[in-house]
Protein backbone atom coordinates (compact mmCIF):
# COMPACT_ATOMS: atom_id res chain seq x y z
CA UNK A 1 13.10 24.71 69.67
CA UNK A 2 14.48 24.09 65.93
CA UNK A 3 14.60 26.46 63.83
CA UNK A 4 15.97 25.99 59.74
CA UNK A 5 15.87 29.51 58.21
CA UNK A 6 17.47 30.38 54.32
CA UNK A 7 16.92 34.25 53.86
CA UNK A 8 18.92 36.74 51.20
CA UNK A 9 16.83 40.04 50.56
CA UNK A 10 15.60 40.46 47.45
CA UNK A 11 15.62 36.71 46.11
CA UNK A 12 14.28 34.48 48.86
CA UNK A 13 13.26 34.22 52.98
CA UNK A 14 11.36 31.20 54.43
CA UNK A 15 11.60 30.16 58.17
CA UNK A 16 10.87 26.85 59.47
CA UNK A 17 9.40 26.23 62.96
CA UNK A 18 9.47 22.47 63.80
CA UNK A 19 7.97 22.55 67.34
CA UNK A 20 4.78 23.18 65.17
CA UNK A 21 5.64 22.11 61.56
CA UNK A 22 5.12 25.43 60.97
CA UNK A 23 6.64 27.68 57.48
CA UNK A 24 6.86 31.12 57.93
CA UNK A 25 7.00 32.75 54.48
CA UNK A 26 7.48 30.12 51.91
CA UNK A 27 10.48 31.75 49.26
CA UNK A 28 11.75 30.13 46.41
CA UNK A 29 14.05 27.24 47.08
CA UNK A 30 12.21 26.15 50.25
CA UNK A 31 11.13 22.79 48.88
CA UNK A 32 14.63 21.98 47.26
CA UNK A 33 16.48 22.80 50.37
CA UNK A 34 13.85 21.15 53.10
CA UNK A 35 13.16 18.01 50.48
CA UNK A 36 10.81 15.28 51.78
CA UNK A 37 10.77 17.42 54.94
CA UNK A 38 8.21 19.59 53.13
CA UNK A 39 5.28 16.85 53.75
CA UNK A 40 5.70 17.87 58.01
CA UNK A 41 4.40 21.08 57.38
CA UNK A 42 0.92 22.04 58.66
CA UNK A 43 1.08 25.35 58.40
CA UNK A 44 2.15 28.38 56.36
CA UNK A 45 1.82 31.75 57.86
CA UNK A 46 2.74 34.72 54.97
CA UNK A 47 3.96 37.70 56.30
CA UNK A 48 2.95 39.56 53.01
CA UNK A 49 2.63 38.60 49.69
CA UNK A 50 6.18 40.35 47.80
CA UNK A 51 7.44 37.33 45.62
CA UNK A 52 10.42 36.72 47.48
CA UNK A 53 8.44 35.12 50.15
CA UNK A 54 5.68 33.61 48.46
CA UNK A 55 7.24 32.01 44.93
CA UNK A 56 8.08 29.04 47.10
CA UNK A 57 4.68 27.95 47.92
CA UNK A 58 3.75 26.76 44.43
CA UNK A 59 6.28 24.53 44.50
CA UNK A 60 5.62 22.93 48.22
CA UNK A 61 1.90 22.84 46.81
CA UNK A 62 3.00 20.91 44.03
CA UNK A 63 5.54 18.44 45.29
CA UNK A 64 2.51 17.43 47.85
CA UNK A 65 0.47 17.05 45.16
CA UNK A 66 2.54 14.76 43.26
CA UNK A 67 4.77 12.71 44.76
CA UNK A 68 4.51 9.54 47.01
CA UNK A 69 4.16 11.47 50.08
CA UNK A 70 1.64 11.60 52.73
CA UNK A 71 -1.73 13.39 51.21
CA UNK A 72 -4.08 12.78 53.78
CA UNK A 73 -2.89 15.72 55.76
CA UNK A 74 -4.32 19.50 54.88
CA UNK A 75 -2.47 22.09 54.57
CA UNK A 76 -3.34 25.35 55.52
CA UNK A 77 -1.83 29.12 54.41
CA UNK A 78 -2.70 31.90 56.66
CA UNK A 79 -2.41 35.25 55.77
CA UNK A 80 -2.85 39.02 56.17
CA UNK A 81 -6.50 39.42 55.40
CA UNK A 82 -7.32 41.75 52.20
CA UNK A 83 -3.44 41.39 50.55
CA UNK A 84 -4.85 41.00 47.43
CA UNK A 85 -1.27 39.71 46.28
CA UNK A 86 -1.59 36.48 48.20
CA UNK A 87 -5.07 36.09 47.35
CA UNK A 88 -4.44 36.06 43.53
CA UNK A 89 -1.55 33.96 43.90
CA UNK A 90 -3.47 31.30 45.90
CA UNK A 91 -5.95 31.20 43.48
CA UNK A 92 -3.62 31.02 40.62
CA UNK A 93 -1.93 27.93 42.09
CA UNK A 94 -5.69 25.90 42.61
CA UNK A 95 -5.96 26.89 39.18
CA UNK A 96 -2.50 24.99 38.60
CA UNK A 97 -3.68 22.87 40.76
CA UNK A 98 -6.70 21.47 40.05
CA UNK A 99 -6.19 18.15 40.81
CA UNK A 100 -5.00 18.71 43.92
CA UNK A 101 -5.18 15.31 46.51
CA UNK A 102 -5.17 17.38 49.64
CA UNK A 103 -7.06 19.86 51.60
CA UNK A 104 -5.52 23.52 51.02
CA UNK A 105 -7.21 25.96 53.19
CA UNK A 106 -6.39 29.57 52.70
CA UNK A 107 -6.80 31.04 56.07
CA UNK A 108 -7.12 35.29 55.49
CA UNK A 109 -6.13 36.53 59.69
CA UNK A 110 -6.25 39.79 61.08
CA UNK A 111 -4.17 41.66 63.70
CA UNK A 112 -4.18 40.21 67.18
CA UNK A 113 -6.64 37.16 66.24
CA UNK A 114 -5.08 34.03 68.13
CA UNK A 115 -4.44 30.82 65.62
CA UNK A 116 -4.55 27.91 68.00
CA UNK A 117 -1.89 25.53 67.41
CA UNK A 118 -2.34 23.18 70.48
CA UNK A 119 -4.54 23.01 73.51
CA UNK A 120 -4.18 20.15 75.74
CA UNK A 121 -5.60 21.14 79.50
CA UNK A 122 -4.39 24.13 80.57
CA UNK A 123 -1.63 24.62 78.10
CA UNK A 124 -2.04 26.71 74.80
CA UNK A 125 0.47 27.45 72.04
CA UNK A 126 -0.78 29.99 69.47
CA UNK A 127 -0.05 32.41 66.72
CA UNK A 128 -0.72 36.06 67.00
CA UNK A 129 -0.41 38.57 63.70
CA UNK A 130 0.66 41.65 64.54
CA UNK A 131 1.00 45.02 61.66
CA UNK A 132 4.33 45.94 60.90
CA UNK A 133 5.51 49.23 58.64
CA UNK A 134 7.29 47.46 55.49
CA UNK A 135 5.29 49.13 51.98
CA UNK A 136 1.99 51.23 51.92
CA UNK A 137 0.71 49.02 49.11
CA UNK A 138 0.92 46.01 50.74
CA UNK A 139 -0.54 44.62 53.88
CA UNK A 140 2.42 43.07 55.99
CA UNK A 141 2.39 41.35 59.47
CA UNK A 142 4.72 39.91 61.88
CA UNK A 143 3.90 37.04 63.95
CA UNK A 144 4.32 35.79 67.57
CA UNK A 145 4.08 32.32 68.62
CA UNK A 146 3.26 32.19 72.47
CA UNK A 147 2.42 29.54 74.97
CA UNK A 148 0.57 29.92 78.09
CA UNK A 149 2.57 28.74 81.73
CA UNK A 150 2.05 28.86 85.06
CA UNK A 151 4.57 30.41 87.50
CA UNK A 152 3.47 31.44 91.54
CA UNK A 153 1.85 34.19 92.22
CA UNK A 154 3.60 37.77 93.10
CA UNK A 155 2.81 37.33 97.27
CA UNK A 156 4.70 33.35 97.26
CA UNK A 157 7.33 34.32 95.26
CA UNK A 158 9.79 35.26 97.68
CA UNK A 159 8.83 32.63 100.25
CA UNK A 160 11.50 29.61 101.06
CA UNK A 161 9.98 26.48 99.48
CA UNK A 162 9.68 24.43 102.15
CA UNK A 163 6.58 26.54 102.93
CA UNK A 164 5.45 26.68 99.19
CA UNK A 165 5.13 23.15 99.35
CA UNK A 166 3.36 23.13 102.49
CA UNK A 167 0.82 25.65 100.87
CA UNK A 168 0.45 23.98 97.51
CA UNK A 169 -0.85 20.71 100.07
CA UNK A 170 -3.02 22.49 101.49
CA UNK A 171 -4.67 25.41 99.13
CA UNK A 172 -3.68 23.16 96.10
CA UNK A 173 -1.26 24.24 93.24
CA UNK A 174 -4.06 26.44 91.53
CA UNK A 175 -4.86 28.78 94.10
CA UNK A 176 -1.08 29.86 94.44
CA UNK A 177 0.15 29.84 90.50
CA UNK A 178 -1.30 31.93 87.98
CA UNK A 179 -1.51 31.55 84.09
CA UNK A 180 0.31 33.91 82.05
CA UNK A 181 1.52 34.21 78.27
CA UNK A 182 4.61 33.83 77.15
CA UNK A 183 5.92 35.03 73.76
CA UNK A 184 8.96 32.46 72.94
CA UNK A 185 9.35 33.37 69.11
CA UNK A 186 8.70 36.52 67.25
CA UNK A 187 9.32 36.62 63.42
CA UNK A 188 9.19 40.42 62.22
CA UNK A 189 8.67 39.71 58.22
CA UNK A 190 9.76 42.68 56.05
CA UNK A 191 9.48 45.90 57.91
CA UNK A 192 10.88 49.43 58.70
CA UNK A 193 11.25 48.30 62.27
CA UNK A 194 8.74 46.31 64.96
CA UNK A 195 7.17 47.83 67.71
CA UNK A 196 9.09 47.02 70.93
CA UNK A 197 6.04 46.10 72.38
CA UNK A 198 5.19 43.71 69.97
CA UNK A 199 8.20 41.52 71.46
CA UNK A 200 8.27 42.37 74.89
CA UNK A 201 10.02 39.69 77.07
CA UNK A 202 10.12 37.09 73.59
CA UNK A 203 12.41 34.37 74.11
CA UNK A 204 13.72 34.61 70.41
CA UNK A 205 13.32 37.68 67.76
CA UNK A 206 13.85 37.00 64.63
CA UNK A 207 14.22 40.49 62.95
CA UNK A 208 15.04 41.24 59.44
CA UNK A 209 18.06 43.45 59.24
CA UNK A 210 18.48 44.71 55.38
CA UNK A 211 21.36 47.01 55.95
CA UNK A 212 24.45 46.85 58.29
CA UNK A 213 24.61 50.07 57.55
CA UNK A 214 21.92 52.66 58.06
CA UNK A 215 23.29 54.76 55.40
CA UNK A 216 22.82 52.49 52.79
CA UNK A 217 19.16 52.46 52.97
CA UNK A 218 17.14 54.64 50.36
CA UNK A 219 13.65 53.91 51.00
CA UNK A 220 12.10 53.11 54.38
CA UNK A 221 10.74 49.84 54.02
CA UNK A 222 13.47 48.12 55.56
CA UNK A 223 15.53 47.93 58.99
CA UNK A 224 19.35 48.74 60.01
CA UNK A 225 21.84 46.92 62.42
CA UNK A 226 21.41 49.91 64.35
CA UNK A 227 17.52 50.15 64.90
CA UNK A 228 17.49 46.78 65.14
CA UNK A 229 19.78 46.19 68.47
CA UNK A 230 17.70 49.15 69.87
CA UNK A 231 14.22 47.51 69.34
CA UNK A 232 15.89 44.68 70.71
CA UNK A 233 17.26 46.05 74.06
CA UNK A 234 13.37 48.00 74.29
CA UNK A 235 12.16 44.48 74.52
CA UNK A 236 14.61 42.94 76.51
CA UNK A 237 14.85 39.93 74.10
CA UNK A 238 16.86 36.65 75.42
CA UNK A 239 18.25 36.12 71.93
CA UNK A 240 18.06 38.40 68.78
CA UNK A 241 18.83 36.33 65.21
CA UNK A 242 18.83 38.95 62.12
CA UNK A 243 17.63 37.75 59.04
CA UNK A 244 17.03 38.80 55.65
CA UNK A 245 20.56 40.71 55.21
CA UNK A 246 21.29 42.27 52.11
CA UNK A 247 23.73 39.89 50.03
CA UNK A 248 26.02 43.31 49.50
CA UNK A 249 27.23 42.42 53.04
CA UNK A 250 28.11 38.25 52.48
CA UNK A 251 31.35 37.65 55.09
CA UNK A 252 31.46 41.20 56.34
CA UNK A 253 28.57 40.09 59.20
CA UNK A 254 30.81 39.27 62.00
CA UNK A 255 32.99 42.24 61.59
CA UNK A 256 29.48 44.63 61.74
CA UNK A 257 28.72 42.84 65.04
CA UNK A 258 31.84 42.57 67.04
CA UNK A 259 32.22 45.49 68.89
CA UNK A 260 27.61 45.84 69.22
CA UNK A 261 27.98 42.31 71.18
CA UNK A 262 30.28 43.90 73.37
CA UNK A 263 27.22 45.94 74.58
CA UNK A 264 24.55 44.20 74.63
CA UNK A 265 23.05 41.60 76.99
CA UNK A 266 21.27 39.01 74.87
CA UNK A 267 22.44 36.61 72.59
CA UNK A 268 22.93 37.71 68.94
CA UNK A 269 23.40 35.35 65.83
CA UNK A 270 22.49 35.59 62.11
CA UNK A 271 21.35 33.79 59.26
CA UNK A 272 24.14 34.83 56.81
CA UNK A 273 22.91 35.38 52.78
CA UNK A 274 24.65 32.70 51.45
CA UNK A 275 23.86 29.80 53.96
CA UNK A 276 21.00 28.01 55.57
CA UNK A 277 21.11 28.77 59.41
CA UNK A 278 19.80 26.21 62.11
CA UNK A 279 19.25 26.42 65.45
């Protein structure tokens, strides 16, 4: 997995996904930062339309549009369906864009509908929305990228595997695996806090974490350190990476999180304010 991720509250957050060529959020900066890299992405999923994480996408329209890149390949913006705020602003930028030498599909999605990404036999990768609490005037979703895999069923599990192999010759491989989903990336977008449940057993959550401090907040639109690491440990994540940090806390990360990481037992990074993280 590679993830590039720049996110400061209040002035920009976009997340790139390269297994996928997938942009989540598209804030401003995101084509000056990713450069020519801009012309891999397929996809754009919004997680709701405040500026900070949409002002970017005029601009990765527009490059496209007019440079010698590749033009042959669509590209297509999903979003919460009826967030009027993303709707007007894609229109606005066909309007800008009326010339445009490329297919841009806006893609309105609603909670739990899976996006298909890739389907090749019995393997899947998709996108799931799910709600999240961030304002009450604006529609906001997190999403969950999850691939289907197939592991033994519950009654061979335990068995040495000399005599897995003998039964896998002789019932064959399907009748002694099972297909199951598996969540290995869950973005949060702006919110108040996730359900646990929405990133059960995820390989990676990426979870906006405005304040270090819960005191700090005044309005409940955004998430502490605190609830954070507890959604976290709900969900029994393998790794937690906080995003979206409030610039007011630029080089004092590290000292928030050294005696949590004593107590936890997942792996914790973040994308710090001022930087562009990559994993």
């Amino acid at each position: 997995m590679i993830l590039q991720i720049y996110s400061k509250a209040l002035y920009s957050t976009w997340i790139y996904y390269a297994p996928e060529r997938i942009l989540f959020d598209a804030g401003e900066g995101v084509s000056l930062t990713m450069s020519n890299r801009i012309y891999a992405i397929r996809h754009v999923f919004l997680t709701h339309g405040h500026i900070d994480h949409i002002s970017g996408l005029w601009t990765v329209v527009n490059t496209r549009n007019n440079s010698m890149g590749d033009r042959e390949k669509p590209l297509t913006v999903y979003y919460p369906k009826e967030n009027t705020a993303i709707e007007e602003w894609l229109e606005f930028i066909k309007k800008a864009n009326d010339d445009l030498r490329f297919e841009l599909i806006a893609q309105p999605v609603s909670a739990q509908e899976k996006i298909f990404l890739r389907q090749a036999g019995g393997f899947a990768r998709y996108i799931v929305p799910f709600k999240v609490k961030h304002t009450v005037q604006d529609f906001s979703f997190g999403y969950n990228v999850i691939e289907t895999r197939r592991r033994l069923k519950q009654e061979y599990r335990d068995l040495p595997e000399e005599e897995i192999s003998r039964l896998s010759k002789r019932l064959g491989p399907d009748q002694i695996t099972e297909i199951y989903e598996k969540k290995i990336l869950t973005v949060s977008g702006d919110t108040f806090g996730i359900d646990p449940m929405d990133a059960k057993d995820t390989e990676i959550l990426l979870h906006e974490c405005t304040f270090l401090k819960t005191s700090d907040r005044r309005m409940n639109a955004h998430a502490s350190l605190e609830e954070v690491i507890e959604i976290a440990c709900q969900a029994n994540v393998q790794r937690l990476i906080l995003y979206h940090i409030s610039s007011r806390y630029s080089g004092k990360v590290d000292r928030y999180l050294r005696n949590i990481k004593e107590n936890i037992n997942f792996q914790i990074s973040y994308v710090d304010p001022e930087t562009v993280f990559t994993l």
